[in-house]
Protein backbone atom coordinates (compact mmCIF):
# COMPACT_ATOMS: atom_id res chain seq x y z
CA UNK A 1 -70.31 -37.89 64.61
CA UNK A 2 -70.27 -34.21 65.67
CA UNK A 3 -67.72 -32.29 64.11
CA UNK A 4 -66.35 -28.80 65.45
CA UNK A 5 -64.10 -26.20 64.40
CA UNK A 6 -62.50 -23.83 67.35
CA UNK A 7 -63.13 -19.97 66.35
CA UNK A 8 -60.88 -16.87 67.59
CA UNK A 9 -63.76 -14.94 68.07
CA UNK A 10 -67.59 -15.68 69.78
CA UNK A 11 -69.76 -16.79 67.23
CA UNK A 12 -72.34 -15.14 66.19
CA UNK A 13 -74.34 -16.74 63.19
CA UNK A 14 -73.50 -19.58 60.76
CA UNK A 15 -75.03 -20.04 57.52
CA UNK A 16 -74.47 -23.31 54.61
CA UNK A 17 -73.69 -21.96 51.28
CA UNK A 18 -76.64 -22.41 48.92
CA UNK A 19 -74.34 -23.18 45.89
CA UNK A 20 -71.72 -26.16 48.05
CA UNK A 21 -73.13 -28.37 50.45
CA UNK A 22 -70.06 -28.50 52.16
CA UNK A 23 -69.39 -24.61 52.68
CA UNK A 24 -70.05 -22.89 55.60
CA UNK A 25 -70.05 -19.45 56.96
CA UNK A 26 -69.70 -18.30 60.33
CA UNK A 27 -69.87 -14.24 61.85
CA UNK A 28 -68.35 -14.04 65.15
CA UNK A 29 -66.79 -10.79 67.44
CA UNK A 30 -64.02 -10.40 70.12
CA UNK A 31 -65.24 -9.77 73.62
CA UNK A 32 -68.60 -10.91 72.91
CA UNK A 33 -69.69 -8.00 70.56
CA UNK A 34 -68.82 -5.61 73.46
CA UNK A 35 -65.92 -4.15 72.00
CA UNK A 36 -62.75 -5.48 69.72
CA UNK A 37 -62.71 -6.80 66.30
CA UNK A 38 -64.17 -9.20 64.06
CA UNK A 39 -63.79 -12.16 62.10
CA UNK A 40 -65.72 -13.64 59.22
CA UNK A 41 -64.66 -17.51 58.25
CA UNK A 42 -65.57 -19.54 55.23
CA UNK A 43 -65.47 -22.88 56.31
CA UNK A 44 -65.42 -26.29 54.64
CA UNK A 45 -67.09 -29.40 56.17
CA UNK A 46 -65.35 -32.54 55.33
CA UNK A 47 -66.29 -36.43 56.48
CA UNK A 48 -64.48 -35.81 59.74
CA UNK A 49 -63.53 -32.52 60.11
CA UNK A 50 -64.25 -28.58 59.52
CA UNK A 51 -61.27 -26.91 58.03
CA UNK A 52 -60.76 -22.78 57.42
CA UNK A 53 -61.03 -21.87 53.45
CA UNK A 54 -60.78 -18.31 54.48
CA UNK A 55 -60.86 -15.83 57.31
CA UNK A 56 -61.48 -12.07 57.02
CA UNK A 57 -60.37 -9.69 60.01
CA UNK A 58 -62.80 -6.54 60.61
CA UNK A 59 -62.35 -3.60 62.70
CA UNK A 60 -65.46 -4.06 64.45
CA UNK A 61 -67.37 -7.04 65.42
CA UNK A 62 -69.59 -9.08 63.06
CA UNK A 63 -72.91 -10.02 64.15
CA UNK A 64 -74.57 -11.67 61.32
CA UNK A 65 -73.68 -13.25 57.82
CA UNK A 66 -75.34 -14.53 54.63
CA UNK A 67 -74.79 -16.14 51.20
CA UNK A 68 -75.50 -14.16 48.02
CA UNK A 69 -77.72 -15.95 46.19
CA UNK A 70 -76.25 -15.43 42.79
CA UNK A 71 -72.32 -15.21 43.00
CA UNK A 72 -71.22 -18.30 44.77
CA UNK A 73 -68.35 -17.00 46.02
CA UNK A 74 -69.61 -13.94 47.45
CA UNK A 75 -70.83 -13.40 51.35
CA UNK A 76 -71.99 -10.64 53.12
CA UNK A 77 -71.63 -9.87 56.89
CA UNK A 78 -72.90 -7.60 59.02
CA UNK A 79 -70.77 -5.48 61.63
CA UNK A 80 -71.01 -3.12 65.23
CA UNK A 81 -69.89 -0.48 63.24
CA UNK A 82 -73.41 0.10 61.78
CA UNK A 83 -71.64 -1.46 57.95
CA UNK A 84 -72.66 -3.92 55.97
CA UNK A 85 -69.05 -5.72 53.86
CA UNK A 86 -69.10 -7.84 50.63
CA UNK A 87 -66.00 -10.18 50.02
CA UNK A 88 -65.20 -12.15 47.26
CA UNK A 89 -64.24 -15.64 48.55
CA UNK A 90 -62.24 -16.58 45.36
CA UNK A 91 -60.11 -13.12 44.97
CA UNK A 92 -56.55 -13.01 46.76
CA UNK A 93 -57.28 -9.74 48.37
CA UNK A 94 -58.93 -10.32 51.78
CA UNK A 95 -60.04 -6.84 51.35
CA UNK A 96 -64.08 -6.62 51.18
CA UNK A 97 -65.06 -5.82 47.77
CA UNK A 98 -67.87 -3.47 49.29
CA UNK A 99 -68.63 -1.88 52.00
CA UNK A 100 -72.10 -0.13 52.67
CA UNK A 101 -72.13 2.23 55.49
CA UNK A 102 -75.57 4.21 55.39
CA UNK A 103 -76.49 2.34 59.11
CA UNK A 104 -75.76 4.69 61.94
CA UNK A 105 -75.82 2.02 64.55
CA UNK A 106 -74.94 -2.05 64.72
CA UNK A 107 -76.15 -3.85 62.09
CA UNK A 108 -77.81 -6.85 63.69
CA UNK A 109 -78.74 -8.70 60.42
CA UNK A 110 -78.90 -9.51 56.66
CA UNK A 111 -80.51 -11.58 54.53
CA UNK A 112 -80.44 -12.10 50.77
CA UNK A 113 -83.37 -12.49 48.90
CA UNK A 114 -83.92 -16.11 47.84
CA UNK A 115 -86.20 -15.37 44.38
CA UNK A 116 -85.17 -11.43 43.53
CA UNK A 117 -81.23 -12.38 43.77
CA UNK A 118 -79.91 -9.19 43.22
CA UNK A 119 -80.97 -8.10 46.38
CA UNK A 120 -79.94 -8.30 50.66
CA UNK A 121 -81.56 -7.02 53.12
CA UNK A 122 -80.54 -5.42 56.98
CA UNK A 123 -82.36 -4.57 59.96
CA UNK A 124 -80.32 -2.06 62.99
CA UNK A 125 -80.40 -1.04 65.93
CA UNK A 126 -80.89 2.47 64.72
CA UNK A 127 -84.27 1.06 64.30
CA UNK A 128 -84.67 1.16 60.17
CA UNK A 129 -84.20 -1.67 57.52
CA UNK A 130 -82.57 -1.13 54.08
CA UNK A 131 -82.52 -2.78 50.63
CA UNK A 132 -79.55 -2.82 48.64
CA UNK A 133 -78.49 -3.98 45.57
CA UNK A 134 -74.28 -5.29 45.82
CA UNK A 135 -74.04 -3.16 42.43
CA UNK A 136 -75.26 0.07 43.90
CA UNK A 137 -73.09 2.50 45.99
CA UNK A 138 -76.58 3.18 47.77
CA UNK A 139 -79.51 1.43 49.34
CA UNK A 140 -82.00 0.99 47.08
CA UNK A 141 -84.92 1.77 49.90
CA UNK A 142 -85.10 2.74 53.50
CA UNK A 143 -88.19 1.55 55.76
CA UNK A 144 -89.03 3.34 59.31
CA UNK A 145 -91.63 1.84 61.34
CA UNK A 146 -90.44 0.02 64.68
CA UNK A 147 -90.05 1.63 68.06
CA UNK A 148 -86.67 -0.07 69.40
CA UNK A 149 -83.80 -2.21 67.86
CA UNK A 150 -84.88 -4.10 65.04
CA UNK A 151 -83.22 -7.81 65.68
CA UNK A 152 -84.14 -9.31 62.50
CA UNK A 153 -85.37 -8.96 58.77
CA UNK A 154 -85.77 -12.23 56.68
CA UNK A 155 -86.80 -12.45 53.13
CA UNK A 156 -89.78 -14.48 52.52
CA UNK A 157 -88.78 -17.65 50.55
CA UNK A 158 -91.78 -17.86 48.06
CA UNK A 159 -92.20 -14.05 47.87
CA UNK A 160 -89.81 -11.57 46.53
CA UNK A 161 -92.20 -9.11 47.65
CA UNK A 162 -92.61 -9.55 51.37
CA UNK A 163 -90.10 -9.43 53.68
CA UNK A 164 -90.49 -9.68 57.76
CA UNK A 165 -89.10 -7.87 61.05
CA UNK A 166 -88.93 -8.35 64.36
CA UNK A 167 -87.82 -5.71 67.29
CA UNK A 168 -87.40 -5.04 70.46
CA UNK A 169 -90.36 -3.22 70.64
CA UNK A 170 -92.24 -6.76 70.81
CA UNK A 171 -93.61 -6.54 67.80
CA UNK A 172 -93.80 -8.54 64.08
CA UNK A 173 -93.46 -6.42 60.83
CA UNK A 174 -94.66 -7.56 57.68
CA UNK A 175 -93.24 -5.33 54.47
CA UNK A 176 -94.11 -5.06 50.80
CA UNK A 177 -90.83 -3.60 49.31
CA UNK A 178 -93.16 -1.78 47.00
CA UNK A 179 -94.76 0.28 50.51
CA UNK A 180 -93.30 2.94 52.66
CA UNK A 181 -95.35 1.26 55.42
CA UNK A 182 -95.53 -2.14 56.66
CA UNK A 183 -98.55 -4.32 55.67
CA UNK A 184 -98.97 -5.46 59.39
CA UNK A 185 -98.46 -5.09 62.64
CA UNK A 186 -98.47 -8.27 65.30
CA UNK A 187 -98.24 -7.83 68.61
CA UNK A 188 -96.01 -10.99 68.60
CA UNK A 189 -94.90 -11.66 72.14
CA UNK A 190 -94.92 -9.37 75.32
CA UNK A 191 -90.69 -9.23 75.74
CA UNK A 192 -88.33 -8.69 73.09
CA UNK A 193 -88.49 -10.35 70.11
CA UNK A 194 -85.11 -11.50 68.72
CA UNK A 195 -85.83 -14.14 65.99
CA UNK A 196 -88.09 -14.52 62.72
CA UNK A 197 -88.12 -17.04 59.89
CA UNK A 198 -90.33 -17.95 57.70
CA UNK A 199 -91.84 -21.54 56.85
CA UNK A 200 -90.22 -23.08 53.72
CA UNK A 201 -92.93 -24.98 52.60
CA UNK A 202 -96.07 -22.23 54.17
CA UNK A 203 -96.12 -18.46 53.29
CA UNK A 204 -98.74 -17.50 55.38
CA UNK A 205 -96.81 -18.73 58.55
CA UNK A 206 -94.09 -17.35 60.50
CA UNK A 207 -92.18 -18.30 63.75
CA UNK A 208 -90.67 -15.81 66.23
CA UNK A 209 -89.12 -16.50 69.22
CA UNK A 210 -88.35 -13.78 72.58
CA UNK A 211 -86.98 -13.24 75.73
CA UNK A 212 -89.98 -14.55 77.48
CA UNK A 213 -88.43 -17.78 76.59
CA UNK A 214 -91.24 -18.56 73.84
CA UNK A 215 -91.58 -19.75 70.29
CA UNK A 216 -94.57 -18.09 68.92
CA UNK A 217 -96.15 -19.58 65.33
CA UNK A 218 -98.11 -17.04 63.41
CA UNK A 219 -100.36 -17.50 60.63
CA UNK A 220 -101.07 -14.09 58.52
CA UNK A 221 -104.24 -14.63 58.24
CA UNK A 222 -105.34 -14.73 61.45
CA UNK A 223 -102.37 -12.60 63.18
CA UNK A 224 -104.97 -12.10 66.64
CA UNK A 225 -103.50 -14.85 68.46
CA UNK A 226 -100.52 -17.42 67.26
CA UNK A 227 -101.36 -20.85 65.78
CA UNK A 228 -99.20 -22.20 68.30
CA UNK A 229 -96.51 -21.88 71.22
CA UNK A 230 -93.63 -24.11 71.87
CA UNK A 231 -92.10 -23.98 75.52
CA UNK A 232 -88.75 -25.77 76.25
CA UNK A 233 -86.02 -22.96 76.72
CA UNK A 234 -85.09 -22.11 80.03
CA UNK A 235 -83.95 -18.52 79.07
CA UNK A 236 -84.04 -15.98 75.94
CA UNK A 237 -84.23 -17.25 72.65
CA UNK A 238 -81.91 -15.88 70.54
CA UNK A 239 -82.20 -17.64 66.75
CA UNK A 240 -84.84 -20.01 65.01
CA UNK A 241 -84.72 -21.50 61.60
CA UNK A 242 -87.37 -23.53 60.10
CA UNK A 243 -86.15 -26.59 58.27
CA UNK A 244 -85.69 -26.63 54.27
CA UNK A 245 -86.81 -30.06 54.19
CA UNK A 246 -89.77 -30.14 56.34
CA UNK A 247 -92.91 -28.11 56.86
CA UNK A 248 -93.24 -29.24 60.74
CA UNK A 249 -89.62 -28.79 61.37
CA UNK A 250 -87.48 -25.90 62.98
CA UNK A 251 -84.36 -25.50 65.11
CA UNK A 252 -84.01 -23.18 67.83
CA UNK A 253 -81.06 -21.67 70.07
CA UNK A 254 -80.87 -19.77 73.41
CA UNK A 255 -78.82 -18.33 75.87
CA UNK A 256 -79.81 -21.66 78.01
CA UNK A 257 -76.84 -22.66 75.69
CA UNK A 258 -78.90 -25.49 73.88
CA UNK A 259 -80.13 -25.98 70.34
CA UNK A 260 -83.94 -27.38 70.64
CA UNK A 261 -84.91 -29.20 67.37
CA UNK A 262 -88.60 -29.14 67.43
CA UNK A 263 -91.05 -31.64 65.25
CA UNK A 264 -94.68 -29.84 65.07
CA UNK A 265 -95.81 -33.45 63.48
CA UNK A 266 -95.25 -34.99 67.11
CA UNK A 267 -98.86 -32.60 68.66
CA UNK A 268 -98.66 -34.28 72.20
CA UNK A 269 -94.53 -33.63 72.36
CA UNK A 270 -93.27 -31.43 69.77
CA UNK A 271 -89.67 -31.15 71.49
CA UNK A 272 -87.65 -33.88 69.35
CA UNK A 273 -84.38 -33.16 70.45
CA UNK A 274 -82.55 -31.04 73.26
CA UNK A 275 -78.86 -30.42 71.96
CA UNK A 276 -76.34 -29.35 74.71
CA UNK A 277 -72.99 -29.51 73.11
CA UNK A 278 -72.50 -25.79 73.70
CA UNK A 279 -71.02 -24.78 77.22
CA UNK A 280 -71.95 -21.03 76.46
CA UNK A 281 -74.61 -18.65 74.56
CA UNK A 282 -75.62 -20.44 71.47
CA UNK A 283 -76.33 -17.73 68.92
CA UNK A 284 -76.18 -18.85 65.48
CA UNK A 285 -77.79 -22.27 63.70
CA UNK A 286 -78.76 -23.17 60.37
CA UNK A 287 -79.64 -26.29 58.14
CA UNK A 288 -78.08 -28.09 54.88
CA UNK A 289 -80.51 -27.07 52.28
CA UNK A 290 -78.16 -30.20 50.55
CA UNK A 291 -78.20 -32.99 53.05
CA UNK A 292 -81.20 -33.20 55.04
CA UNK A 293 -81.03 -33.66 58.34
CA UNK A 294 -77.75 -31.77 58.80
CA UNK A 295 -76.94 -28.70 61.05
CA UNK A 296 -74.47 -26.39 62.07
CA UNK A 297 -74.43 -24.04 65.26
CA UNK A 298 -72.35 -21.78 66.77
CA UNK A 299 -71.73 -20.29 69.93
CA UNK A 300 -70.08 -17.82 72.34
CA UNK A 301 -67.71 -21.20 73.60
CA UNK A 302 -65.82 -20.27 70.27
CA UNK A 303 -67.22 -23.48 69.07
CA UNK A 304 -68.72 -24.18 65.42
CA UNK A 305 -70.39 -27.51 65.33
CA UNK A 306 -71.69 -29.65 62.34
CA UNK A 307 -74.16 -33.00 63.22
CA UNK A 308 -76.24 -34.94 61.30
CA UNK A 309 -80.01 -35.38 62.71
CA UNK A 310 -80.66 -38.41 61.22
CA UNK A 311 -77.62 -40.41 62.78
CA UNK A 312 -79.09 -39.41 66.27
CA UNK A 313 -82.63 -40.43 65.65
């Protein structure tokens, strides 16, 4: 059984807690990030339903969220008005407990680091990426290096010393925290690049996705040329998330308004499962580190949705 929660705004991104399998985040922005205002939700995911535990209003819109990793009742977002906000889930004040505001353009992403807790990460479209601690008033580093927006930065999950990003200057960035510069440079795809994340279970591989409608795999070791390309999307791809409980799995969402889950295991037909519950943009997916097999989107039809894989295979 799907389940689905109506938003105010357009979604943007969803994440699952990593403390409560049944919490759930989701970013979203009036007018489709154009203009207007934002709200961040904190969701819970019962049997049969998706109920609000909390909703915070921002002046801008938010286009990305994320789970500290260790305070399980904080959650970081981040906004069009080039901030980054910190709220407390658990305090009556729906005031943010912090708000960083170093970026000078939208904030497009963050991403907490999943060993070195203490630490997020965010990637703008003023084309740097920052480290911050939420105890600091400052960012702990700044890192220059891409030619255009910069769409995504994601934590490796075995590594709290690599991090990588991915622009609309086509390329893939892989940092050392420790270096001014990035360690490479892959010509990843020859459109916009939009999406990164990196395999669970394989830290030499990494999956990015474009506009040219493509999900690229990369292995570091041999960046020339990917390992692999998956072709299904009809148009842009906008998010992809490998699977927590499988090294051959990964979802993937596009403007075609469909989430694609995709089975590397299956060589001849890798496309498992088309999803087209969405009647607009999907932008934002993620899997239950908790229950395997379980998945939550969300899209600009103001739509959150929760399935469980399994129950469809």
């Amino acid at each position: 059984m799907m389940k689905r929660f109506k938003t105010q705004f357009n979604g943007y991104s969803v994440e699952f807690s990593p403390f409560d399998e049944h919490r759930l985040a989701c970013a979203s922005s009036q007018h489709f990030g154009i203009i207007g205002n934002g709200k961040q939700y904190v969701l819970d995911v019962h049997e049969r339903d998706i109920v609000p535990f909390r909703a915070y209003d921002t002046r801008d819109g938010l286009y990305d969220c994320t789970w500290s990793e260790e305070n399980e009742s904080h959650i970081a977002a981040s906004s069009g008005d080039g901030s980054v906000k910190i709220w407390d889930t658990q305090a009556p004040d729906a005031r943010p407990i912090k708000s960083f505001e170093e970026h000078t353009k939208e904030v497009y992403s963050v991403d907490w680091n999943l060993i070195q807790k203490d630490t997020f990460i965010t990637s703008s479209w003023d084309q740097s990426i920052k480290i911050w601690n939420p105890r600091n008033e400052r960012s702990l580093r700044t890192f220059k290096g891409h030619q255009y927006c910069i769409y995504s930065a994601i934590w490796s999950p075995r590594n709290p010393h690599l991090f990588a990003s991915v622009s609309g200057d086509t390329t893939l960035k892989i940092w050392d925290p420790r270096d001014s510069r990035a360690l490479n440079t892959i010509k990843a795809h020859d459109h916009e690049v939009l999406s990164c994340d990196w395999n669970k279970y394989n830290e030499k591989e990494i999956v990015t996705g474009s506009v040219d409608r493509t999900i690229r795999i990369w292995d570091l070791r041999y960046p020339e040329r990917p390992a692999s390309i998956l072709r299904g999307h009809t148009y842009a791809i906008k998010r992809i998330k490998c699977s927590p409980h499988s090294e051959s799995m990964l979802a993937s969402t596009s403007y075609d308004m469909s989430v694609i889950i995709w089975d590397r295991a299956r060589e001849q037909d890798p496309l498992l499962m088309r999803m087209d519950h969405h009647t607009e943009f999907v932008l934002g997916v993620d899997w239950n580190m908790f229950i395997d097999g379980q998945l939550a989107s969300c899209a600009w039809d103001d739509q959150v949705c929760v399935w469980n894989l399994a129950r469809r295979r």
